[in-house]
Protein backbone atom coordinates (compact mmCIF):
# COMPACT_ATOMS: atom_id res chain seq x y z
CA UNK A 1 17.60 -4.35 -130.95
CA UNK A 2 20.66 -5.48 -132.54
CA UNK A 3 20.49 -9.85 -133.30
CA UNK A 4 23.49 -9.80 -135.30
CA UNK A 5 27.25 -10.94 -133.68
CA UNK A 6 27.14 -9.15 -130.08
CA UNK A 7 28.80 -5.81 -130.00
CA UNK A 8 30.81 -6.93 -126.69
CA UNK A 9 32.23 -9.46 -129.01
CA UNK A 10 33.22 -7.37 -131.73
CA UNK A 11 34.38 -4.44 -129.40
CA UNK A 12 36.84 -7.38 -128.38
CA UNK A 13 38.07 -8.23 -131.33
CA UNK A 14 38.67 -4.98 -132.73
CA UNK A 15 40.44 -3.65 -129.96
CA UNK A 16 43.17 -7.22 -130.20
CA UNK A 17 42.83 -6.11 -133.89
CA UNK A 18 44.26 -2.30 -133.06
CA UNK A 19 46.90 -3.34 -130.79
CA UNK A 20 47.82 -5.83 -133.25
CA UNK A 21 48.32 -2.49 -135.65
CA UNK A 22 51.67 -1.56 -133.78
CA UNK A 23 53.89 -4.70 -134.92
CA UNK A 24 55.95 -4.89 -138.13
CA UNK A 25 54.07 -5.55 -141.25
CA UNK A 26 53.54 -8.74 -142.20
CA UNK A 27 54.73 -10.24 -145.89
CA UNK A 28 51.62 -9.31 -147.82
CA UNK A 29 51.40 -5.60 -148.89
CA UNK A 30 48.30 -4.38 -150.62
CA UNK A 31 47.03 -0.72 -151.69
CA UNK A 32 45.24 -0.70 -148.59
CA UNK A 33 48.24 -0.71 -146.06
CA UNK A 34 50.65 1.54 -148.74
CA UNK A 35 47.84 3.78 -148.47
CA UNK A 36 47.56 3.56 -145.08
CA UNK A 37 50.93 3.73 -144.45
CA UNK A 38 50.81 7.39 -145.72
CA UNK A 39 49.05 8.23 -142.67
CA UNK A 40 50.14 10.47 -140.17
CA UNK A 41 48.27 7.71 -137.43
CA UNK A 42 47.48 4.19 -138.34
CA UNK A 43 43.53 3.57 -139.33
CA UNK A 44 43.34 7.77 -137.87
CA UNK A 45 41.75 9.70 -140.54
CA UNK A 46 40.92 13.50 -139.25
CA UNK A 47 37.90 14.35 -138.49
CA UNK A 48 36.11 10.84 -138.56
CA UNK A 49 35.21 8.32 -136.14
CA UNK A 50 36.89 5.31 -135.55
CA UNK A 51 34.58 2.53 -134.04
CA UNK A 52 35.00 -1.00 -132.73
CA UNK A 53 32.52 -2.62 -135.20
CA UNK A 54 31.08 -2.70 -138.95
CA UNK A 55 28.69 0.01 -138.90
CA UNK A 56 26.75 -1.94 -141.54
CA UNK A 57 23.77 -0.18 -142.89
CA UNK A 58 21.26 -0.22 -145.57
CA UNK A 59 20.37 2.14 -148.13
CA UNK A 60 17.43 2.17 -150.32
CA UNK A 61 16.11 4.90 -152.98
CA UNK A 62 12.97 4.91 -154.53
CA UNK A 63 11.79 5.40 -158.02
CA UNK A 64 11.37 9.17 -157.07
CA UNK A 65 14.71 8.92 -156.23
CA UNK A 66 14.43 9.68 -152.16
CA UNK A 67 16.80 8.14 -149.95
CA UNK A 68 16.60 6.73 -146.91
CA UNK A 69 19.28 4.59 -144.52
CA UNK A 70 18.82 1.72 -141.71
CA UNK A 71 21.26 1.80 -139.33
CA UNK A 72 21.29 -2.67 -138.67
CA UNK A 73 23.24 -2.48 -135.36
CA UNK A 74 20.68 -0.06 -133.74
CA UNK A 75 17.35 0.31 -135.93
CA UNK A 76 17.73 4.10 -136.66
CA UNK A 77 16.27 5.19 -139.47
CA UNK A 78 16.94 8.44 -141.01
CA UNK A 79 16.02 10.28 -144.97
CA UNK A 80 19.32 10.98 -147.18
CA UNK A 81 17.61 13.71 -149.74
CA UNK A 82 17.11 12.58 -153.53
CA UNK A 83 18.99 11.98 -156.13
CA UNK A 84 17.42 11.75 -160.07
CA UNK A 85 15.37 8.72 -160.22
CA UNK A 86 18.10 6.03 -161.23
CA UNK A 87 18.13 3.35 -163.40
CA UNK A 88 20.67 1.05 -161.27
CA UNK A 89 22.38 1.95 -157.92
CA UNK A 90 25.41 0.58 -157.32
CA UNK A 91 27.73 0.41 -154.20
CA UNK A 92 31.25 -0.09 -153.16
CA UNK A 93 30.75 -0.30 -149.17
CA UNK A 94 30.81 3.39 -148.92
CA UNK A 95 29.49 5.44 -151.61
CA UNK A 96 25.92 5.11 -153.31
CA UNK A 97 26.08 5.41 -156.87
CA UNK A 98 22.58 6.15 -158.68
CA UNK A 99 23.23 6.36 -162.60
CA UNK A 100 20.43 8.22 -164.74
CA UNK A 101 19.99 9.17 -168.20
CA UNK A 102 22.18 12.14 -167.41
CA UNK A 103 24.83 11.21 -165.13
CA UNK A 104 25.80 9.68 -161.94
CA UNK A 105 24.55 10.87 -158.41
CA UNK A 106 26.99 10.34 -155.78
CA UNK A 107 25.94 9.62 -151.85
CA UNK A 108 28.52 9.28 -149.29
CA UNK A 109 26.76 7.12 -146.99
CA UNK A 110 29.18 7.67 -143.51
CA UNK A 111 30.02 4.15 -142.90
CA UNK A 112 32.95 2.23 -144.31
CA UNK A 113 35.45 -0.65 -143.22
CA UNK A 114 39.11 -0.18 -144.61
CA UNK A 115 40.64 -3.52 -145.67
CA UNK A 116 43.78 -4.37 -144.33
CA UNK A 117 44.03 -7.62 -145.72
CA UNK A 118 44.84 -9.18 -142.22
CA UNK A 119 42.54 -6.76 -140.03
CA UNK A 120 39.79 -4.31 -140.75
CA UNK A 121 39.53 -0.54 -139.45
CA UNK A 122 35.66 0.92 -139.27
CA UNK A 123 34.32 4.33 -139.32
CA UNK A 124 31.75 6.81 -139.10
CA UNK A 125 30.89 10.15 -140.01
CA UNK A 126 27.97 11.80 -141.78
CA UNK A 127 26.52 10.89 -144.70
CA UNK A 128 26.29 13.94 -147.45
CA UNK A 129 25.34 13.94 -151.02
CA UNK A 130 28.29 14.90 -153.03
CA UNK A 131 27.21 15.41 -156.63
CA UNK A 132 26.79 14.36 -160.08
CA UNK A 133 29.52 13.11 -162.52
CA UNK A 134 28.54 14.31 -166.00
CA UNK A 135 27.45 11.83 -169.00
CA UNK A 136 24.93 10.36 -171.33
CA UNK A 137 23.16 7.03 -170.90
CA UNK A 138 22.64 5.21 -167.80
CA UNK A 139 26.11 4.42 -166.91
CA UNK A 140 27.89 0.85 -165.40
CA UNK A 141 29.48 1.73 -162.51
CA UNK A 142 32.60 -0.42 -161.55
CA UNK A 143 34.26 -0.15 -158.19
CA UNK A 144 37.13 -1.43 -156.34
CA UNK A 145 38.30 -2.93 -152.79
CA UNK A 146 38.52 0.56 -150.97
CA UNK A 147 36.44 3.79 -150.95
CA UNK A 148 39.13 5.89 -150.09
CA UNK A 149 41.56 4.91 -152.18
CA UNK A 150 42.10 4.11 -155.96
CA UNK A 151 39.06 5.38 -158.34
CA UNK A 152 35.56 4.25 -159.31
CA UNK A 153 34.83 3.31 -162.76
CA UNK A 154 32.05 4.70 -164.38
CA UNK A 155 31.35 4.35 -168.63
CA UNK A 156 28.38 5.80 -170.01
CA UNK A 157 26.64 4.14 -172.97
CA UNK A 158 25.25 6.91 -175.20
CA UNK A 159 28.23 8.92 -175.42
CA UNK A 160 30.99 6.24 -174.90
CA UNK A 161 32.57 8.48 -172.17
CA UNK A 162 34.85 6.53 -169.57
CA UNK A 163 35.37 8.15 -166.44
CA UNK A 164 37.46 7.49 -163.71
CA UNK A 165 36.74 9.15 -159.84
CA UNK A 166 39.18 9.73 -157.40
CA UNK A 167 37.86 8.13 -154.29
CA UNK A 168 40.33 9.83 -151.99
CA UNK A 169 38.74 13.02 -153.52
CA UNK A 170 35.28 11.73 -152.37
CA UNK A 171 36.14 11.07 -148.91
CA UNK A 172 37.21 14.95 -148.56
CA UNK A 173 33.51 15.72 -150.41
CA UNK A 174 34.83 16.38 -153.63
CA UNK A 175 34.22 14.59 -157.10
CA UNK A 176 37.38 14.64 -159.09
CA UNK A 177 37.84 12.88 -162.04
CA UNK A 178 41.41 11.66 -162.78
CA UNK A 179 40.71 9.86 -166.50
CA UNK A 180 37.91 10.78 -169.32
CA UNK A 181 37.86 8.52 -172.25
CA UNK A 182 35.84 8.79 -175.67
CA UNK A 183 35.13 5.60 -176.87
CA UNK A 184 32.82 4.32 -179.85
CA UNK A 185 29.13 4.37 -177.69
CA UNK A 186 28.27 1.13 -176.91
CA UNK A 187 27.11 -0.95 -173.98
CA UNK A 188 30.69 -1.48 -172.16
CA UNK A 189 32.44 -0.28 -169.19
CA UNK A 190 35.43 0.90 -166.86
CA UNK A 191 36.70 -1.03 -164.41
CA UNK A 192 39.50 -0.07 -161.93
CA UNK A 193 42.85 -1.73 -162.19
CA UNK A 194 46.00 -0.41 -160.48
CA UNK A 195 46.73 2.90 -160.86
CA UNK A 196 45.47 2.42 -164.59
CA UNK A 197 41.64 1.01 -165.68
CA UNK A 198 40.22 -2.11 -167.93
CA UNK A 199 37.78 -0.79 -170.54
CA UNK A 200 36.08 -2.08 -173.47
CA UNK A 201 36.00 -1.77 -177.02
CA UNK A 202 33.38 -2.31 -179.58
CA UNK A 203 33.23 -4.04 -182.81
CA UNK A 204 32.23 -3.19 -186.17
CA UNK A 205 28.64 -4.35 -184.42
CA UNK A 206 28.75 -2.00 -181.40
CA UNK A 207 29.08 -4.62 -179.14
CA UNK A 208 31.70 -5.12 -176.39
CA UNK A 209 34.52 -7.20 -177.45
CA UNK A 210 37.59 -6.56 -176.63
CA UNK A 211 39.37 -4.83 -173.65
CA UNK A 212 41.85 -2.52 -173.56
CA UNK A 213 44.09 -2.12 -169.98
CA UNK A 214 45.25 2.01 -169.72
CA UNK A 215 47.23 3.33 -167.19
CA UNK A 216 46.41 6.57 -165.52
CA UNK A 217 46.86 8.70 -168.63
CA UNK A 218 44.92 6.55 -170.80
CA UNK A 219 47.44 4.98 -172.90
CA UNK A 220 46.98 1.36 -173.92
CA UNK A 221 49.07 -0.84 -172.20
CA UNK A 222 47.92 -4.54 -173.21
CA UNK A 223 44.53 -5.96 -174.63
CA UNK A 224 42.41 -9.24 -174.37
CA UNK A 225 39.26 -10.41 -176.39
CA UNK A 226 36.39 -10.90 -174.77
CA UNK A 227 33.47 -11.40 -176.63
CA UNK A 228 30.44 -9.48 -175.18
CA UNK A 229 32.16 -8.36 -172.46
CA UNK A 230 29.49 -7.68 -169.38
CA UNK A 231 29.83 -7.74 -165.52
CA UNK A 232 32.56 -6.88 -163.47
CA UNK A 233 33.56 -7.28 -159.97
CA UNK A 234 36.71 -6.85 -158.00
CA UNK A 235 38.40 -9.55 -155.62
CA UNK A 236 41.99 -9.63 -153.25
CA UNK A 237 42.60 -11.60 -156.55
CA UNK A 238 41.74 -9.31 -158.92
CA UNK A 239 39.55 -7.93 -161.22
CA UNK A 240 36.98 -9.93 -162.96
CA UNK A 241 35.18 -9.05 -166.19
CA UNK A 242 32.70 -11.45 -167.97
CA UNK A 243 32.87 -12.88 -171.62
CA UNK A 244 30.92 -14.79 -173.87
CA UNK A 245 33.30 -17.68 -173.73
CA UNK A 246 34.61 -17.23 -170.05
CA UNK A 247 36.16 -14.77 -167.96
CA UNK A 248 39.10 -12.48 -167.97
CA UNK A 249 40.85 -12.12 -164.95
CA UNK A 250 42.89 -8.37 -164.83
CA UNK A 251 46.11 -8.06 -162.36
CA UNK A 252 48.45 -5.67 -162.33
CA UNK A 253 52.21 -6.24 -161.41
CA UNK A 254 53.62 -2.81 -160.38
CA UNK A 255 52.59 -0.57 -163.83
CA UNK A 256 52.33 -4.06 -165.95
CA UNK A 257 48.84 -5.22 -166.09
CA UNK A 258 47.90 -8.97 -167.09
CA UNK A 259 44.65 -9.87 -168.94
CA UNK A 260 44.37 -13.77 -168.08
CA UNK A 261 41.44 -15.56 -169.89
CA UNK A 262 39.80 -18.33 -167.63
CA UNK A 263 37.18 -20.45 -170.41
CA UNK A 264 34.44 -22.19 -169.22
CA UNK A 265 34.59 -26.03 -169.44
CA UNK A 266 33.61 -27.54 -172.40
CA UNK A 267 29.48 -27.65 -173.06
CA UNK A 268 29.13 -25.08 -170.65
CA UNK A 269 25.58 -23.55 -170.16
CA UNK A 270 24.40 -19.63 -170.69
CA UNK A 271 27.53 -17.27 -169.69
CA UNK A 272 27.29 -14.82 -166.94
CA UNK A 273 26.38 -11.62 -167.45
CA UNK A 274 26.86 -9.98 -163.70
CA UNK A 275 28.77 -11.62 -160.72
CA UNK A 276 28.27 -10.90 -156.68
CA UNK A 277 29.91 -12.07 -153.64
CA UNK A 278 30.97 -11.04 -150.44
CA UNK A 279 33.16 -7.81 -150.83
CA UNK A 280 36.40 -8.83 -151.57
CA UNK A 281 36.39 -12.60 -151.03
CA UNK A 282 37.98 -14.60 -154.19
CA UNK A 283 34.87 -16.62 -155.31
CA UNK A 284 32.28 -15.16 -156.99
CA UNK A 285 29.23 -16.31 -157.79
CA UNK A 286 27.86 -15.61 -161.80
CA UNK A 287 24.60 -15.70 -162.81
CA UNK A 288 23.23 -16.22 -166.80
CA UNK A 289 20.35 -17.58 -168.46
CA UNK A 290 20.37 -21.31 -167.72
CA UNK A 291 19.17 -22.70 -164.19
CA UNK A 292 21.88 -22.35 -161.87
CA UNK A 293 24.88 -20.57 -160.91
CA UNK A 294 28.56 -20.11 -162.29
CA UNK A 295 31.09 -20.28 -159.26
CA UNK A 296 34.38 -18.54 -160.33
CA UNK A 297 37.63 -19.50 -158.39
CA UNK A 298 39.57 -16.27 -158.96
CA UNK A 299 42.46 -17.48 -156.93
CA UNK A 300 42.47 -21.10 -158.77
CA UNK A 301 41.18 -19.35 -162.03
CA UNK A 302 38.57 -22.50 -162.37
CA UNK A 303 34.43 -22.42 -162.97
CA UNK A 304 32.16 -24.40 -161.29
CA UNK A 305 28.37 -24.95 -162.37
CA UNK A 306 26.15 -25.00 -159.20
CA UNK A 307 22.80 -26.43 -160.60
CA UNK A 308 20.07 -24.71 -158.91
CA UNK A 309 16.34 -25.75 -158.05
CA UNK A 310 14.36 -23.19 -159.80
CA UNK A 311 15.77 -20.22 -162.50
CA UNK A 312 17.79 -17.50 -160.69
CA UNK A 313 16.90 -13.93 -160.28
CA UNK A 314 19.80 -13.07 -158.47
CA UNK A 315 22.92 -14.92 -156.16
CA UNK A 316 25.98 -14.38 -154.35
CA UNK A 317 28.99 -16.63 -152.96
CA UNK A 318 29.75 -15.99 -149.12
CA UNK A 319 32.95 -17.90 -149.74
CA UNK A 320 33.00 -18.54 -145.47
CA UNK A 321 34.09 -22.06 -144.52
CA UNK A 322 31.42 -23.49 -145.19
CA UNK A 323 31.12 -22.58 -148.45
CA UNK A 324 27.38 -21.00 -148.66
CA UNK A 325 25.91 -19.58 -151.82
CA UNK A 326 22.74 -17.53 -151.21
CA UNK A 327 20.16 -17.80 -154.43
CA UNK A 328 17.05 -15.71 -155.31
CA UNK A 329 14.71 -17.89 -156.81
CA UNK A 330 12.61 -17.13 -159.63
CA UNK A 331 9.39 -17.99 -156.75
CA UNK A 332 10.76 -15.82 -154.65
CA UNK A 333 12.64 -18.44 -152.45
CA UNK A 334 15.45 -17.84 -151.03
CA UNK A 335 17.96 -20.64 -151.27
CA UNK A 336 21.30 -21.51 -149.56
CA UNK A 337 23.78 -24.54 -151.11
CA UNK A 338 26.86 -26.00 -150.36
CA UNK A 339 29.57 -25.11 -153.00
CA UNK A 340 31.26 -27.69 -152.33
CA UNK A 341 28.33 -30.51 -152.82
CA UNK A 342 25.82 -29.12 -154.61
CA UNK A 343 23.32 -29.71 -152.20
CA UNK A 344 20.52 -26.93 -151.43
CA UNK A 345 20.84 -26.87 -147.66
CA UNK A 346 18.15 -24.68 -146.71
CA UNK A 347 15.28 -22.79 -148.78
CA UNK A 348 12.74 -20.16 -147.35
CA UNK A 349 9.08 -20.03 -148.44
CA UNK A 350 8.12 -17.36 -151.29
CA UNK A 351 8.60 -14.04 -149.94
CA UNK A 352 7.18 -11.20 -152.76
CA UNK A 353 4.50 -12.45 -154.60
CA UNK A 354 3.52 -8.74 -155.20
CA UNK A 355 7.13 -7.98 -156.64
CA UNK A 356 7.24 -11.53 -158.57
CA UNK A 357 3.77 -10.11 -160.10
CA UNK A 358 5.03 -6.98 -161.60
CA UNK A 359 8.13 -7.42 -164.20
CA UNK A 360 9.14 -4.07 -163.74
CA UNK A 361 9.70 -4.62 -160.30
CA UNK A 362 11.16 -7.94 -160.73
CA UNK A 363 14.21 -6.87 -162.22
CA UNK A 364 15.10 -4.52 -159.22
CA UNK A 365 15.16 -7.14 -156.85
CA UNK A 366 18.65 -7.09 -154.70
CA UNK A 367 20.62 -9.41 -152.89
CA UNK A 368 23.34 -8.81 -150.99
CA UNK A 369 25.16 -10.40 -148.32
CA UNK A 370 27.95 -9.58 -145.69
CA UNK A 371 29.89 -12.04 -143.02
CA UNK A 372 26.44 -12.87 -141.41
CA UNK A 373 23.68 -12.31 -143.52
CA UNK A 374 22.00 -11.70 -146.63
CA UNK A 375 19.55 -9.02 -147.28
CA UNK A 376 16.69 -9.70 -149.71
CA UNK A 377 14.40 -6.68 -151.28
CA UNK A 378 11.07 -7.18 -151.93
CA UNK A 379 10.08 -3.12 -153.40
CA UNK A 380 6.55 -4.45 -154.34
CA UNK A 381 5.93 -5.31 -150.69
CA UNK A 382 7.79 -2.45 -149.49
CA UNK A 383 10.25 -4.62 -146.97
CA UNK A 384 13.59 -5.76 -146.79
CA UNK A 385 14.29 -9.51 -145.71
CA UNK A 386 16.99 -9.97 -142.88
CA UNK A 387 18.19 -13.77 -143.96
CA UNK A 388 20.33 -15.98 -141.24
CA UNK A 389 21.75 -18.09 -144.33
CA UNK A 390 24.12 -20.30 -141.78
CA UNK A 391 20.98 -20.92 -139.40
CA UNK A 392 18.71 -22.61 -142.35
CA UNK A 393 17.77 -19.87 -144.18
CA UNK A 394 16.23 -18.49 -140.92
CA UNK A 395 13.99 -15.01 -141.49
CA UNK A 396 15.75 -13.14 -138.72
CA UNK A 397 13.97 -9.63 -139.26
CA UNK A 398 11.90 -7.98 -141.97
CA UNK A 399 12.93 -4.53 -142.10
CA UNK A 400 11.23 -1.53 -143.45
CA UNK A 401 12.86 1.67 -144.38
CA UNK A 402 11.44 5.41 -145.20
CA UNK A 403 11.36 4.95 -148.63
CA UNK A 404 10.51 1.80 -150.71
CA UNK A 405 13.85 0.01 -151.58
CA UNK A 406 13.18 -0.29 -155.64
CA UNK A 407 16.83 -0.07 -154.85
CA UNK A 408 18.55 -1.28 -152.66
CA UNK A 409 22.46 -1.65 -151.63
CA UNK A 410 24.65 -2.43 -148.17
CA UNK A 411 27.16 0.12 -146.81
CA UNK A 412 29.32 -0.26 -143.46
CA UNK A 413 31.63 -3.10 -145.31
């Protein structure tokens, strides 16, 4: 039974979205209508459904490393094959992306949306596993706005190798790597930007510190500090990587990129070390050590310190209207707030005590959250939490999938 937005609704909308399709482009271009553009049909891609709704799904992997999928709309459930057990699985909407010791597995889940910056396209097809990119060292895995366009960033630790994947290469089932960098090893990473990448460079300490923007042959095009650089996400506004003393926001202006440095008021708390939001939306929400969250303004370039009501294990800005911010709690509470008051505006009890009691579980704990709702995993218990965050924090399913989600991501956006 499907209890998210009614499908009659959304059918609605997306067919006044499609006919809207035929008109003259509006002002605002993006790399998701030039690349559309290139089409032979608008939002057709061969061989692949085209549906009137998000075909939002979830996708969990266990420490085995089988894979399983939810379909939310409809409740289907269905096994995906395995991948090496990962250390961290990351996401971009699309593709799964489980990094090991050795490389990166690569699951194409079936299920996208293509952002059009004023309207969305959404498709379906079948999920296949595609492969393994190469390296050494669990790597951080950066993505952008669109799975079928641009590349995925992907920088692995023990060898200092910096890899960028063609994503319009995935979508045909082929991994194709358009940039491989040697750096000095260290804990860093590659992030997306343009037709070009961010990455970072070490210090005389083997720490992150500086970044260096490329284009698409690798040659260094501008640089930034940013003192242990960590944690990356991508907005409309740009690309966002974390610093010691701030943030450094990455645009790029035809083949010019521009490293901006947004510092965090003076006597701020613990810096962030990993950001989440809704995909694409310009606030993001950063979490460090202190208790509470960083809110970062991309399109204003200004912080905001959300204090929070116990330590946080995880959060994420919505950035809807109302402004919700969805927080793991270190008692396994999840809580919504206001980011425009402060106020906590809705809290559920403690969902995992078994997770909460084992630390190695603890730190796989996901959040994520789309236009409607978060999802919550609790791999101890073996469930995923459904969470109505705009309805007080309402539980509106507990999910369970074939295999237990020690990790856990969203596809379909």
């Amino acid at each position: 039974m499907n209890i998210r937005t009614p499908q009659a609704v959304l059918a609605a909308l997306a067919l006044l979205t499609l006919a809207g399709c035929g008109g003259a482009p509006g002002p605002q271009t993006s790399q998701a209508t030039a690349t559309e553009n290139a089409q032979p049909g608008h939002g057709v891609i061969a061989g692949v459904a085209q549906v009137a709704e998000p075909q939002l799904h979830l996708v969990a992997i266990d420490a085995a490393g089988k894979a399983s999928m939810l379909d939310l709309l409809n409740g289907t459930k269905s096994q995906l094959g395995s991948v090496q057990p990962p250390a961290n699985v990351t996401s971009d909407g699309r593709y799964v992306f489980a990094a090991n010791a050795k490389g990166v597995d690569i699951i194409d889940s079936g299920v996208w949306t293509w952002d059009h910056v004023d309207h969305f396209h959404y498709y379906r097809s079948e999920p296949a596993a595609l492969g393994t990119v190469s390296g050494e060292g669990a790597a951080t895995v950066a993505t952008g706005l669109l799975s079928t366009a641009g590349t995925t960033g992907m920088f692995f630790p023990s060898s200092g190798s910096a890899v960028l994947v063609d994503n319009s290469a995935l979508s045909a089932g082929t991994i194709s790597e358009t940039l491989r960098l040697v750096v000095e090893p260290h804990a860093g990473l590659i992030a997306p930007l343009g037709d070009g990448a961010v990455v970072t460079e070490a210090d005389g300490h083997g720490m992150a510190a500086r970044l260096r923007a490329v284009d698409a042959t690798g040659k260094e095009l501008t640089t930034a500090e940013c003192p242990a650089a960590a944690g990356t996400i991508t907005t409309r506004v740009g690309l966002v990587i974390g610093c010691a003393d701030g943030a450094v926001i990455a645009t790029s202006d035809a083949a010019t990129p521009v490293l901006e440095h947004v510092p965090y008021p003076a006597g701020a708390a613990a810096p962030s070390t990993t950001f989440d939001a809704r995909k694409g939306r310009p606030t993001v929400a950063g979490i460090g050590a202190d208790q509470g969250v960083w809110l970062l303004n991309t399109r204003e370039r200004k912080w905001d310190w959300l204090p929070t009501a116990t330590p946080v294990l995880a959060a994420a800005a919505v950035d809807d209207d109302a402004g919700h911010v969805v927080v793991l709690g270190s008692d396994g509470t999840v809580q919504v707030y206001d980011e425009n008051t402060k106020e906590r505006v809705a809290t559920t009890k403690p969902l995992m005590p078994a997770t909460l009691a084992s630390p190695e579980l603890t730190g796989k704990v996901e959040l994520t959250v789309d236009g409607e709702r978060a999802y919550v995993s609790a791999p101890a218990e073996g469930v995923v939490f459904e969470i109505d965050y705009a309805d007080g924090a309402r539980i509106a399913r507990t999910l369970t999938l074939p295999t237990q989600p020690v990790h856990l991501v969203e596809t379909g956006r």
